[in-house]
C-alpha atoms as a PDB file:
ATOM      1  CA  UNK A   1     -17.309 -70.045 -41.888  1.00  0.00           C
ATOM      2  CA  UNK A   2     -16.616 -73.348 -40.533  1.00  0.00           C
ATOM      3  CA  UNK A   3     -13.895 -74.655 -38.153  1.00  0.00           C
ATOM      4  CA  UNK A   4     -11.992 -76.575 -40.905  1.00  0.00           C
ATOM      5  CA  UNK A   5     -11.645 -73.617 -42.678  1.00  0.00           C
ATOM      6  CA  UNK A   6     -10.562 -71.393 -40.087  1.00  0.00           C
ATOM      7  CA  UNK A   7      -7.783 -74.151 -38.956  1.00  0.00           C
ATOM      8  CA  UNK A   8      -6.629 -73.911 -42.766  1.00  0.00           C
ATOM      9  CA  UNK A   9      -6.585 -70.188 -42.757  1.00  0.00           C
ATOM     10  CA  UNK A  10      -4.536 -70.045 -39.751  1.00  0.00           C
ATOM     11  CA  UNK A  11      -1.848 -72.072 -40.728  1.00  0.00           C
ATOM     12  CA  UNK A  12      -1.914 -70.362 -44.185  1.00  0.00           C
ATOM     13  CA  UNK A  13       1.788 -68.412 -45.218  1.00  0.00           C
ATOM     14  CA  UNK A  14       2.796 -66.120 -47.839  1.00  0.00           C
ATOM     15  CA  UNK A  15       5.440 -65.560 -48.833  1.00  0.00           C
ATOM     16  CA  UNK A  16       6.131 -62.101 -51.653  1.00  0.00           C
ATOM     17  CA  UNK A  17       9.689 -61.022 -52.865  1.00  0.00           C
ATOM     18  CA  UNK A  18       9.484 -57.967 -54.396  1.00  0.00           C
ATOM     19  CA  UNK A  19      12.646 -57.259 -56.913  1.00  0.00           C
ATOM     20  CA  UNK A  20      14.916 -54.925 -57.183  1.00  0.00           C
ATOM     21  CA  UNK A  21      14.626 -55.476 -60.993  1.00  0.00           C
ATOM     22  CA  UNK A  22      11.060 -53.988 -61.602  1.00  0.00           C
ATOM     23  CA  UNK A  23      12.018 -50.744 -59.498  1.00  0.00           C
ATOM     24  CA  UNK A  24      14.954 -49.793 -61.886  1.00  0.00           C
ATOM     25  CA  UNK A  25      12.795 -50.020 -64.781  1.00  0.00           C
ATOM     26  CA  UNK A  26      10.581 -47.687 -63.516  1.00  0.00           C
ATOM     27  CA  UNK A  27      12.775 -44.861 -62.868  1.00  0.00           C
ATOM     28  CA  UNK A  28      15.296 -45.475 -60.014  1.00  0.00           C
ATOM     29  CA  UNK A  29      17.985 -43.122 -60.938  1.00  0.00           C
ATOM     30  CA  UNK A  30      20.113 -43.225 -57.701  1.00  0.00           C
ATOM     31  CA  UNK A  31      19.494 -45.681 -54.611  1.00  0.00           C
ATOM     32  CA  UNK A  32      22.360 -45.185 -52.049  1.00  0.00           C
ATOM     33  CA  UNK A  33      22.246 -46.861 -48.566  1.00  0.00           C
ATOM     34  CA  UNK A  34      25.828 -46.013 -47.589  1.00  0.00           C
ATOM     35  CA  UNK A  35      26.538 -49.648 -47.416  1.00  0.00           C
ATOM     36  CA  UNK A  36      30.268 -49.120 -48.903  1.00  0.00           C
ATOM     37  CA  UNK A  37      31.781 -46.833 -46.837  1.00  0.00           C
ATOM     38  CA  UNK A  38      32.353 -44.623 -50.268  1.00  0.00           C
ATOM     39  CA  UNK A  39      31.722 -41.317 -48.934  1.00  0.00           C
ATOM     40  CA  UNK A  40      34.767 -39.608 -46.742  1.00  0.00           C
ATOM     41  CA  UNK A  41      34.397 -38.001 -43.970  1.00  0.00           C
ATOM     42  CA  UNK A  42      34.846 -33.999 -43.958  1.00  0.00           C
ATOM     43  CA  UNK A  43      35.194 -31.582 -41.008  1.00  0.00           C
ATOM     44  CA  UNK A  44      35.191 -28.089 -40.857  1.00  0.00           C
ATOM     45  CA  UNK A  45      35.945 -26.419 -37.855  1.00  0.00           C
ATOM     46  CA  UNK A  46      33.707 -27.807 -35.063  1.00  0.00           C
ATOM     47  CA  UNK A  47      31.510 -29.084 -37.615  1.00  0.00           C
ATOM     48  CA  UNK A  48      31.906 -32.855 -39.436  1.00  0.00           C
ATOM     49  CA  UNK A  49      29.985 -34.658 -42.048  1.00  0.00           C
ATOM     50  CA  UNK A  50      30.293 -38.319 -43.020  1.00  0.00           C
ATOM     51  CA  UNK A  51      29.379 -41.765 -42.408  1.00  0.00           C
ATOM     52  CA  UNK A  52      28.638 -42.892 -39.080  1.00  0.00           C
ATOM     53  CA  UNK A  53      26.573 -46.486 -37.245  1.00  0.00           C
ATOM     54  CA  UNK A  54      24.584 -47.711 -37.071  1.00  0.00           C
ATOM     55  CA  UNK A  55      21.906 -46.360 -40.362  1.00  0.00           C
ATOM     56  CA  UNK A  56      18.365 -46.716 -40.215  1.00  0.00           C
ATOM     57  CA  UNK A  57      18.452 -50.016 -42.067  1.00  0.00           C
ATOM     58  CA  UNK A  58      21.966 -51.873 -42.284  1.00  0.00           C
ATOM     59  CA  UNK A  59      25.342 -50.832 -41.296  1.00  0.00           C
ATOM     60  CA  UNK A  60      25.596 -47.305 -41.874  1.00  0.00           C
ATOM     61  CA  UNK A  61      24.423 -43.990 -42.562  1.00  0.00           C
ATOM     62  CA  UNK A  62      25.499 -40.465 -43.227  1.00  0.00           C
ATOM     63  CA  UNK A  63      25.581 -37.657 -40.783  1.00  0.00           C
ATOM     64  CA  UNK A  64      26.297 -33.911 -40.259  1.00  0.00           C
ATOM     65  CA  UNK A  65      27.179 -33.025 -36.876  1.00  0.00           C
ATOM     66  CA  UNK A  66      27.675 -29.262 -35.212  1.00  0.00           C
ATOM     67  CA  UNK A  67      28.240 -29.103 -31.533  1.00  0.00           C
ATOM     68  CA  UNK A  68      27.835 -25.762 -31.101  1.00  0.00           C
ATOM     69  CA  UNK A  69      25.916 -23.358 -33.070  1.00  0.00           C
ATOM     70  CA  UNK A  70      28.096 -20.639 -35.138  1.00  0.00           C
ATOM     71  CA  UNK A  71      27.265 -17.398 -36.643  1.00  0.00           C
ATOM     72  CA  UNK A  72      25.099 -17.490 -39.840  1.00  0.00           C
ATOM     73  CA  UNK A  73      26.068 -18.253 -43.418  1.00  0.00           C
ATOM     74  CA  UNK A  74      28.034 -21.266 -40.962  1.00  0.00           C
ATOM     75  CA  UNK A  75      29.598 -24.766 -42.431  1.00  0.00           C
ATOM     76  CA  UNK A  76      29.131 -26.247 -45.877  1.00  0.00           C
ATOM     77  CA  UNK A  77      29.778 -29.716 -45.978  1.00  0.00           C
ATOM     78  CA  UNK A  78      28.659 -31.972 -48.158  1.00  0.00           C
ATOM     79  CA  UNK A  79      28.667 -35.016 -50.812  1.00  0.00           C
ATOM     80  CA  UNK A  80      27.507 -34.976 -54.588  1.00  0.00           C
ATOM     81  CA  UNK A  81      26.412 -37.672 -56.334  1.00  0.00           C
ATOM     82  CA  UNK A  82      25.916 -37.593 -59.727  1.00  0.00           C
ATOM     83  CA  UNK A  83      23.230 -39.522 -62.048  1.00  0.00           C
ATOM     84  CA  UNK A  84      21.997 -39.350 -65.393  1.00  0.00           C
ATOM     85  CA  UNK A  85      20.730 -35.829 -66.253  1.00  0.00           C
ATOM     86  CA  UNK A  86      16.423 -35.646 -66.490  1.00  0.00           C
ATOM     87  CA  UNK A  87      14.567 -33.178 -67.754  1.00  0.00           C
ATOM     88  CA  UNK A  88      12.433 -31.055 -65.769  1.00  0.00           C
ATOM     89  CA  UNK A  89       9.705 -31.181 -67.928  1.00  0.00           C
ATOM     90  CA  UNK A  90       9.034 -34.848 -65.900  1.00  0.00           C
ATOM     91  CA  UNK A  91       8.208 -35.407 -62.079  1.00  0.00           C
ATOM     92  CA  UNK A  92      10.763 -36.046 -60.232  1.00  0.00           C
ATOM     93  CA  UNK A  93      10.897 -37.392 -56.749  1.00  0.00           C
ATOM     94  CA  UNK A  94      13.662 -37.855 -53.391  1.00  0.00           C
ATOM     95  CA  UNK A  95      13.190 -40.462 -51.106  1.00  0.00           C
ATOM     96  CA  UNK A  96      15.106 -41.009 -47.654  1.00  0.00           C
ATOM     97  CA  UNK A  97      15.414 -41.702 -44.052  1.00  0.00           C
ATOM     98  CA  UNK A  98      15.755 -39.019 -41.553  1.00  0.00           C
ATOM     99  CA  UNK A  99      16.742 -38.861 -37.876  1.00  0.00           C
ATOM    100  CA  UNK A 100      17.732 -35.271 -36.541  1.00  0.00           C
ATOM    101  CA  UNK A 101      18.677 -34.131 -32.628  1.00  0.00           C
ATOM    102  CA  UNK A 102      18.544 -30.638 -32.145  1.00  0.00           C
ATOM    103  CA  UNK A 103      19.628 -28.111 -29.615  1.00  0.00           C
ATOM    104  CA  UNK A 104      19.463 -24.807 -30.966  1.00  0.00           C
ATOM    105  CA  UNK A 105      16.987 -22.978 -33.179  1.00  0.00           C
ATOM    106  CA  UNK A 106      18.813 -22.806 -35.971  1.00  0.00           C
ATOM    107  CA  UNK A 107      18.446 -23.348 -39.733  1.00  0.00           C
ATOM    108  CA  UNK A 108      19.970 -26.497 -41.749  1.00  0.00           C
ATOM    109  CA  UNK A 109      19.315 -26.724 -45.406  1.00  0.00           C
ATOM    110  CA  UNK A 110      20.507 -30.404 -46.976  1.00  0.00           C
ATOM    111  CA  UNK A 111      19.375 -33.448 -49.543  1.00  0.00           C
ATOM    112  CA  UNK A 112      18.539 -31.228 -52.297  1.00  0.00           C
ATOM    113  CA  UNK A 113      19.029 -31.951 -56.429  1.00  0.00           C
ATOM    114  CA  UNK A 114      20.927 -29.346 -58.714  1.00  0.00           C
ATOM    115  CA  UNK A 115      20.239 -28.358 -62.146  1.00  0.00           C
ATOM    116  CA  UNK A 116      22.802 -30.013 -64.364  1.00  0.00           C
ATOM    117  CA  UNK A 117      24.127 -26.906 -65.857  1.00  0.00           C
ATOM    118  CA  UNK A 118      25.199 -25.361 -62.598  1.00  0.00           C
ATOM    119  CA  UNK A 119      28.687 -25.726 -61.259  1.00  0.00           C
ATOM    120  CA  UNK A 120      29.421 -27.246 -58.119  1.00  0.00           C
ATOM    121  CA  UNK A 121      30.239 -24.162 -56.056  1.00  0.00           C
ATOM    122  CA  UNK A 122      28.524 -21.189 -54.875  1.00  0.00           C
ATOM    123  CA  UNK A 123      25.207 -20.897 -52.870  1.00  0.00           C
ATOM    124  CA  UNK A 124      23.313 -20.790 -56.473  1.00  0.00           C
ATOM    125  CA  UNK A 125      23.804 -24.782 -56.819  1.00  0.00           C
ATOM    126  CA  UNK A 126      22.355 -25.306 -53.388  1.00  0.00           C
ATOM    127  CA  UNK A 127      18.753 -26.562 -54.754  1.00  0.00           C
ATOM    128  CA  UNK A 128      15.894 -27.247 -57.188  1.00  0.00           C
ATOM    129  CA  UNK A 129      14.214 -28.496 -54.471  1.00  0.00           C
ATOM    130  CA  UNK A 130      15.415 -30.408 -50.872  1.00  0.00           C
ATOM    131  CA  UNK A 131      14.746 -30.106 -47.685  1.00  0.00           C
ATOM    132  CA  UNK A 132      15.074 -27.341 -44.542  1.00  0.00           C
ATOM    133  CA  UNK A 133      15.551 -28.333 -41.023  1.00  0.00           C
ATOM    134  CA  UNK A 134      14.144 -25.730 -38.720  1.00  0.00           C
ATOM    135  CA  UNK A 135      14.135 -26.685 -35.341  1.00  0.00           C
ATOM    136  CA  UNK A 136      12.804 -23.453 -33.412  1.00  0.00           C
ATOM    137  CA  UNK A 137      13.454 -25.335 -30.229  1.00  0.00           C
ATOM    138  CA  UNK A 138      12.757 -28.953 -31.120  1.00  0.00           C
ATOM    139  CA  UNK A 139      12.981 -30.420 -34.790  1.00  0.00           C
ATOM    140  CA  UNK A 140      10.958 -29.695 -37.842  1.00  0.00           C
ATOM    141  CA  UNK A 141      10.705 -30.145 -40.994  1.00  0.00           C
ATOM    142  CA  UNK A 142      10.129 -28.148 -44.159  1.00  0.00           C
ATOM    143  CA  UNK A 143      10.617 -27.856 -47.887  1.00  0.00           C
ATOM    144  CA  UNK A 144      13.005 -25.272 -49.765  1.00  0.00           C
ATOM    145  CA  UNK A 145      12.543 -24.574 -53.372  1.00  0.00           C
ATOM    146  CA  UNK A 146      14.813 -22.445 -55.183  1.00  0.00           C
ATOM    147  CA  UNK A 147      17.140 -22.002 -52.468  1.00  0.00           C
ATOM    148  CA  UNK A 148      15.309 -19.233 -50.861  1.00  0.00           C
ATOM    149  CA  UNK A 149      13.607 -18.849 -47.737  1.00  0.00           C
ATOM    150  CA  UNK A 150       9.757 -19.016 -49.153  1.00  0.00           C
ATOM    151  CA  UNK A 151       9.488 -22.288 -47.972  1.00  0.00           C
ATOM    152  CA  UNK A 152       6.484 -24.638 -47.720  1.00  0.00           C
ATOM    153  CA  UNK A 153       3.520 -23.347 -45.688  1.00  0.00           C
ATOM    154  CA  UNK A 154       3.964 -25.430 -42.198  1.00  0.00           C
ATOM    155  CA  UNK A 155       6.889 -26.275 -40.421  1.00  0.00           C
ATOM    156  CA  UNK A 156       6.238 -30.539 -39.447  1.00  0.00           C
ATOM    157  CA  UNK A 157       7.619 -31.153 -35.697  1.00  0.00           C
ATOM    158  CA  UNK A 158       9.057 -34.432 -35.681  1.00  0.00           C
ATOM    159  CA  UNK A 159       9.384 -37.111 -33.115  1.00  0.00           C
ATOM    160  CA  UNK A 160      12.575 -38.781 -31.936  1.00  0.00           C
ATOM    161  CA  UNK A 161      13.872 -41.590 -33.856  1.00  0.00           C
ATOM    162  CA  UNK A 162      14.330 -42.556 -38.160  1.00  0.00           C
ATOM    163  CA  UNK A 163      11.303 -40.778 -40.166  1.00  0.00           C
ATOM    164  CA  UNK A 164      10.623 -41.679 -43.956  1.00  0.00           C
ATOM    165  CA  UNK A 165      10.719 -37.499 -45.621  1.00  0.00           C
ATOM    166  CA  UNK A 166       9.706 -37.987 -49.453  1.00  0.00           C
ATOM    167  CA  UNK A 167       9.444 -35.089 -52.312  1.00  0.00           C
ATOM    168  CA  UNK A 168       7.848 -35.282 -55.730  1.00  0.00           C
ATOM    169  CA  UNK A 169       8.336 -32.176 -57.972  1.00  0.00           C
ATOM    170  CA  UNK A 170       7.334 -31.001 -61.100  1.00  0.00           C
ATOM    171  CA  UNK A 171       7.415 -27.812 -63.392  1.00  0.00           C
ATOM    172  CA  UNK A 172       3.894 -26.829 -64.284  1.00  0.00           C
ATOM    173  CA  UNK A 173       4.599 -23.881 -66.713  1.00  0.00           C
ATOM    174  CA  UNK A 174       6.600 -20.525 -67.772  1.00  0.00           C
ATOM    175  CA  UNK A 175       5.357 -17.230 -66.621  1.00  0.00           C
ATOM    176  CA  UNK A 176       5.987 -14.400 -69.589  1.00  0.00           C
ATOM    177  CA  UNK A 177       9.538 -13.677 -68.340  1.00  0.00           C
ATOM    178  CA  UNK A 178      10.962 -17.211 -68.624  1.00  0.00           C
ATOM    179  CA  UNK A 179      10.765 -18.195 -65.094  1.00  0.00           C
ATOM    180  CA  UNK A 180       9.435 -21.728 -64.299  1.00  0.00           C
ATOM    181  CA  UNK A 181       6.780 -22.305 -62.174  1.00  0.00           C
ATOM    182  CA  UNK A 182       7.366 -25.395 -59.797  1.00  0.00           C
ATOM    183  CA  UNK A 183       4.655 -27.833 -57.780  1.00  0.00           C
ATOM    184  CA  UNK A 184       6.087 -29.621 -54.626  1.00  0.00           C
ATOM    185  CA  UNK A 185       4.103 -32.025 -52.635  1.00  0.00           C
ATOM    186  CA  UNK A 186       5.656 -33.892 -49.498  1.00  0.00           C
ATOM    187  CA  UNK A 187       4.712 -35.893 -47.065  1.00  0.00           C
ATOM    188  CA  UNK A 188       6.381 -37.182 -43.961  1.00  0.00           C
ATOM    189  CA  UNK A 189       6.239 -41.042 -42.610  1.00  0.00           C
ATOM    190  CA  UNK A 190       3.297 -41.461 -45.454  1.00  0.00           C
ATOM    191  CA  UNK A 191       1.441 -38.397 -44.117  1.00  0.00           C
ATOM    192  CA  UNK A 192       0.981 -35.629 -46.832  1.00  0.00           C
ATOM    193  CA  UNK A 193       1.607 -32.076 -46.116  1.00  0.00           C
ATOM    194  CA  UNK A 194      -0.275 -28.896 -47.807  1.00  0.00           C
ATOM    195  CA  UNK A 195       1.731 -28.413 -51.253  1.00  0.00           C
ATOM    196  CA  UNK A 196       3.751 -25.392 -52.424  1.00  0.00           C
ATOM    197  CA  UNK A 197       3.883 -23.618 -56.023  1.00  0.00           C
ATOM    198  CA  UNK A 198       5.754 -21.045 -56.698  1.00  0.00           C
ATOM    199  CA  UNK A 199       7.927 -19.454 -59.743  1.00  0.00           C
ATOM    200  CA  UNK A 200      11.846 -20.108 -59.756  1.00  0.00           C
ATOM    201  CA  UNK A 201      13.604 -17.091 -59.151  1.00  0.00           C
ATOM    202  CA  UNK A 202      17.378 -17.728 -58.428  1.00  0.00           C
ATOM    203  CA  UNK A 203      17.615 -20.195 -60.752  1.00  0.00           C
ATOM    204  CA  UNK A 204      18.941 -19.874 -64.504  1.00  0.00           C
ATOM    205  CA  UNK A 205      16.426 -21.445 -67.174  1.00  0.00           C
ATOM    206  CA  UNK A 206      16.529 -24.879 -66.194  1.00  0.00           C
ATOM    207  CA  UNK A 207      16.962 -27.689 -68.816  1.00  0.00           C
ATOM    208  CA  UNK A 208      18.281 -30.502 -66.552  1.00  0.00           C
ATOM    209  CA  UNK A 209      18.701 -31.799 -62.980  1.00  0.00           C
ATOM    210  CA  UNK A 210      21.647 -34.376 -62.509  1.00  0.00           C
ATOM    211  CA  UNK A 211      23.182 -33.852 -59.133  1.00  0.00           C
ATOM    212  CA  UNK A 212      22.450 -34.079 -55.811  1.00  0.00           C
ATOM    213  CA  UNK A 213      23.611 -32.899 -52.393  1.00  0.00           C
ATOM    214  CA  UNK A 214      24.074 -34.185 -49.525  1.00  0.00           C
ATOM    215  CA  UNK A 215      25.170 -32.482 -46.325  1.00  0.00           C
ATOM    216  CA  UNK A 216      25.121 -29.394 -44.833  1.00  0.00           C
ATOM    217  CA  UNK A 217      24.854 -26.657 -47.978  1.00  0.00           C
ATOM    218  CA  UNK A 218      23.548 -23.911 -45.020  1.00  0.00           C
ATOM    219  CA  UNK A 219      24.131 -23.720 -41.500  1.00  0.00           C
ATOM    220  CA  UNK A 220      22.635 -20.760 -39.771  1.00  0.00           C
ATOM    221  CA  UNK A 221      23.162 -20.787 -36.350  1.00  0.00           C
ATOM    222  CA  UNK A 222      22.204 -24.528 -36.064  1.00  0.00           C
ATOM    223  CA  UNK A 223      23.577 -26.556 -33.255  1.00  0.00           C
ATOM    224  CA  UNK A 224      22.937 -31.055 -33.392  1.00  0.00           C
ATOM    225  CA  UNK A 225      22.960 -33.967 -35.339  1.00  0.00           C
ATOM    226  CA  UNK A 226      21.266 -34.606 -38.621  1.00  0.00           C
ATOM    227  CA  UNK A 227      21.390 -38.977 -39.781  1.00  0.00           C
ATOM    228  CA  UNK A 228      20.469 -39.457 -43.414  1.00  0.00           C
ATOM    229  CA  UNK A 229      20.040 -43.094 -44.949  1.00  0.00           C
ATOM    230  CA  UNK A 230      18.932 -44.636 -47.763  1.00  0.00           C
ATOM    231  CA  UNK A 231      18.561 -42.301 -50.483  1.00  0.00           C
ATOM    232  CA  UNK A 232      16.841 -42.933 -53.923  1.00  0.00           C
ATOM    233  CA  UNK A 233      16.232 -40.093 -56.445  1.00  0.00           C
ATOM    234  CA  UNK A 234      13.423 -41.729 -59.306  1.00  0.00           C
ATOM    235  CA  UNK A 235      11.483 -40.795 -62.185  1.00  0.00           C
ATOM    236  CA  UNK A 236       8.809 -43.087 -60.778  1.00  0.00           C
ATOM    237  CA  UNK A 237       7.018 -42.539 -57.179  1.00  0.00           C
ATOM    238  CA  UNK A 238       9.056 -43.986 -54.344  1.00  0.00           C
ATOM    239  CA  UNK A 239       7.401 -47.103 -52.382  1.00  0.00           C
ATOM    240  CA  UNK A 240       6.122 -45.760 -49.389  1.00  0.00           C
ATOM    241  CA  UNK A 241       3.482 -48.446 -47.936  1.00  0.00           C
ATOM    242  CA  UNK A 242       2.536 -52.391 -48.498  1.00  0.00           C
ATOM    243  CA  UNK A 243      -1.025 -52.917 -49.308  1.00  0.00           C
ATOM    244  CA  UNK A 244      -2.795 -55.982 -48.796  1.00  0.00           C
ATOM    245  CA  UNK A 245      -6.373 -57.048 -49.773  1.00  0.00           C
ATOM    246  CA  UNK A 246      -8.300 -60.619 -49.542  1.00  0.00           C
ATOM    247  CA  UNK A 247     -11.727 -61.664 -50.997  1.00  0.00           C
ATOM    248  CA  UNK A 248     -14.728 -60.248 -49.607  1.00  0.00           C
ATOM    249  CA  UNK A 249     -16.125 -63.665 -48.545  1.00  0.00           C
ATOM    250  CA  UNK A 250     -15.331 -67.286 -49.383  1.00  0.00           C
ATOM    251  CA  UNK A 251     -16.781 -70.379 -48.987  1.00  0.00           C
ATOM    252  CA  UNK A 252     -16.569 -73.602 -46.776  1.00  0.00           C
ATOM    253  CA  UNK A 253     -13.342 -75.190 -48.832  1.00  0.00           C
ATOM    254  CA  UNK A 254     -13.077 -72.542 -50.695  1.00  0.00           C
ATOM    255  CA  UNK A 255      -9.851 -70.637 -52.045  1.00  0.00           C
ATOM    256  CA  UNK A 256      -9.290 -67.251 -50.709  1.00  0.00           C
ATOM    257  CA  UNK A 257      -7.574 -65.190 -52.870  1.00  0.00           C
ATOM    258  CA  UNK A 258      -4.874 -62.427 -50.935  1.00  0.00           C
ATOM    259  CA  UNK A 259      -3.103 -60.244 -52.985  1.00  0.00           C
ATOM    260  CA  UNK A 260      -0.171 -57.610 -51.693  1.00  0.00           C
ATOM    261  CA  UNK A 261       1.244 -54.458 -53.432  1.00  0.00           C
ATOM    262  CA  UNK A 262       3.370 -51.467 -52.677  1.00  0.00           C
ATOM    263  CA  UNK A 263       1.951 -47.812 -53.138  1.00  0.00           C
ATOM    264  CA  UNK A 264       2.813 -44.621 -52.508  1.00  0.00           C
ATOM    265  CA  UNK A 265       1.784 -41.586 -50.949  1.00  0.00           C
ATOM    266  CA  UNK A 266       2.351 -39.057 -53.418  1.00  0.00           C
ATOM    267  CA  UNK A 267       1.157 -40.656 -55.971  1.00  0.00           C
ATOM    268  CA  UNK A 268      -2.305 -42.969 -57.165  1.00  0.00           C
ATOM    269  CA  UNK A 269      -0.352 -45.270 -59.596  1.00  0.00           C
ATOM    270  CA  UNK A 270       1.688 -48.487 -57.890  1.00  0.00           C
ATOM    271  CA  UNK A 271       4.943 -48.286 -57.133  1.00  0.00           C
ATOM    272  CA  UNK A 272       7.796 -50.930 -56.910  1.00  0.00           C
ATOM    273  CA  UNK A 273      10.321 -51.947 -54.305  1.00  0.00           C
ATOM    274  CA  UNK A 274      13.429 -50.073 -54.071  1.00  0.00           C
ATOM    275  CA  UNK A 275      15.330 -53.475 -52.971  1.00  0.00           C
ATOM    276  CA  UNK A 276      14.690 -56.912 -52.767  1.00  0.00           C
ATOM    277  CA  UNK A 277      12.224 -57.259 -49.475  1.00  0.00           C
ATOM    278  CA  UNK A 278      10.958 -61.153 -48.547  1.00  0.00           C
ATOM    279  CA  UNK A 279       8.182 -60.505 -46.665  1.00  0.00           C
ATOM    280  CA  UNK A 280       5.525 -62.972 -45.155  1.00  0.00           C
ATOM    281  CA  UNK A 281       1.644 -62.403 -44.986  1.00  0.00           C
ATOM    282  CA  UNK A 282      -0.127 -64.236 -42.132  1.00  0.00           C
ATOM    283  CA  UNK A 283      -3.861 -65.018 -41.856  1.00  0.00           C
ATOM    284  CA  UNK A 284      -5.437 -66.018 -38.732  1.00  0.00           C
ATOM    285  CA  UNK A 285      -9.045 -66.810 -37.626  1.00  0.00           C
ATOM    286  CA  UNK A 286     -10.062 -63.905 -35.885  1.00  0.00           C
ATOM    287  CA  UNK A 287     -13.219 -62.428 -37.342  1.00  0.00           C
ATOM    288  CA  UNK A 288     -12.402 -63.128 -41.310  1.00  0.00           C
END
């Protein structure tokens, strides 16, 4: 490749903005960054739950907070949002940013979505499907279907500091008693975890999920801090990575052709950009 070529490609500059618009037409049924200060802030003995700052990206985020860890079947705080109701019959995923500080090794269940023809109270409502933070001494990770305990089949330590957590789930039959059997797959920061079926016992038949829930819906014994930010619920797979490619090879004063797209992990199809990102693709000389 000669010099003149690699003096082009160096100074070459891309520049991509991804729209909001394309994202929404694919399924975005609830993006919420926290942005507008909408959500108040609830306490409950020790225990509080409610926007705090700085969020993973922007101004603010939401978090549940319990100094001290209680007895079980502890605090219940939380927010719902609500968003057009979706049948189950269609995958469904949750997408948001995590940061959790733990000092106990107790059990937090939060971020799950409801089945529209449940009322808002009582443990029954907690989840479809969300997530479980167990932290056995340091934090992890986990999945909770039907509000039991038969969670997924590994607890995931995690790191400190903001980690991406996303969820796509889907009903994948009726056993002969009317119970529904359910498929979760997961994956944490883009890495995907082993998957979990199982059949819907707590539940009523379901028909519809329009809810979700925020906050603390179980504390058992849990004692820290658990930041959420960033939230989308979609019928369409969340964005999880940008994915860039470039022509094999090119000739001396040649064109070479670079094209970007976001993709996700739990799922092969492309995905779009939950908010307007400008981003900027640089090409230098070394080894192209």
């Amino acid at each position: 490749m000669g010099a003149s070529f690699r003096a082009a490609v160096r100074t070459l500059a891309l520049a991509l903005l991804l729209s909001t618009r394309a994202a929404l037409a694919q399924g975005v049924l609830l993006p919420f960054a926290f942005e507008d200060g909408g959500v108040a802030r609830q306490t409950s003995g020790s225990s509080s739950f409610g926007p705090q700052s700085p969020g993973h990206r922007g101004a603010r985020a939401l978090r549940y907070e319990q100094p001290s860890a209680v007895a079980a079947n502890g605090s219940r705080l939380h927010a719902f949002f609500e968003f057009a109701p979706v049948s189950v019959a269609q995958p469904l995923y949750l997408r948001t940013w995590a940061k959790a500080a733990t000092t106990s090794t107790g059990i937090l269940t939060f971020g799950g979505v409801i089945p529209g023809e449940q009322p808002d109270g009582g443990m029954l409502t907690a989840h479809l499907f969300g997530w479980a933070l167990q932290p056995d001494g340091q934090s992890q990770l986990n999945v909770i279907v039907d509000n039991t305990s038969a969670l997924g089949p590994s607890r995931v330590p995690l790191a400190p500091g903001w980690h991406l957590l996303e969820l796509a789930g889907r009903q994948v039959g009726v056993d002969g008693q009317g119970r529904t059997r359910w498929h979760t797959e997961w994956s944490i920061d883009g890495v995907v975890q082993a998957p979990l079926e199982q059949t819907l016992t707590e539940l009523p038949p379901l028909s519809t999920v329009r809810r979700l829930r925020l906050g603390s819906e179980f504390d058992s014994a849990f004692a820290g801090t658990l930041d959420l930010d960033d939230w989308r619920v979609s019928t369409g797979a969340p964005a999880t990575r940008l994915v860039a490619q470039a022509s094999a090879s090119v000739g001396a004063g040649g064109c070479l052709v670079v094209s970007a797209a976001l993709g996700s992990s739990l799922s092969d199809a492309g995905a779009s950009a939950p908010v307007a990102m400008p981003l900027r693709l640089v090409l230098g000389d070394g080894g192209v």
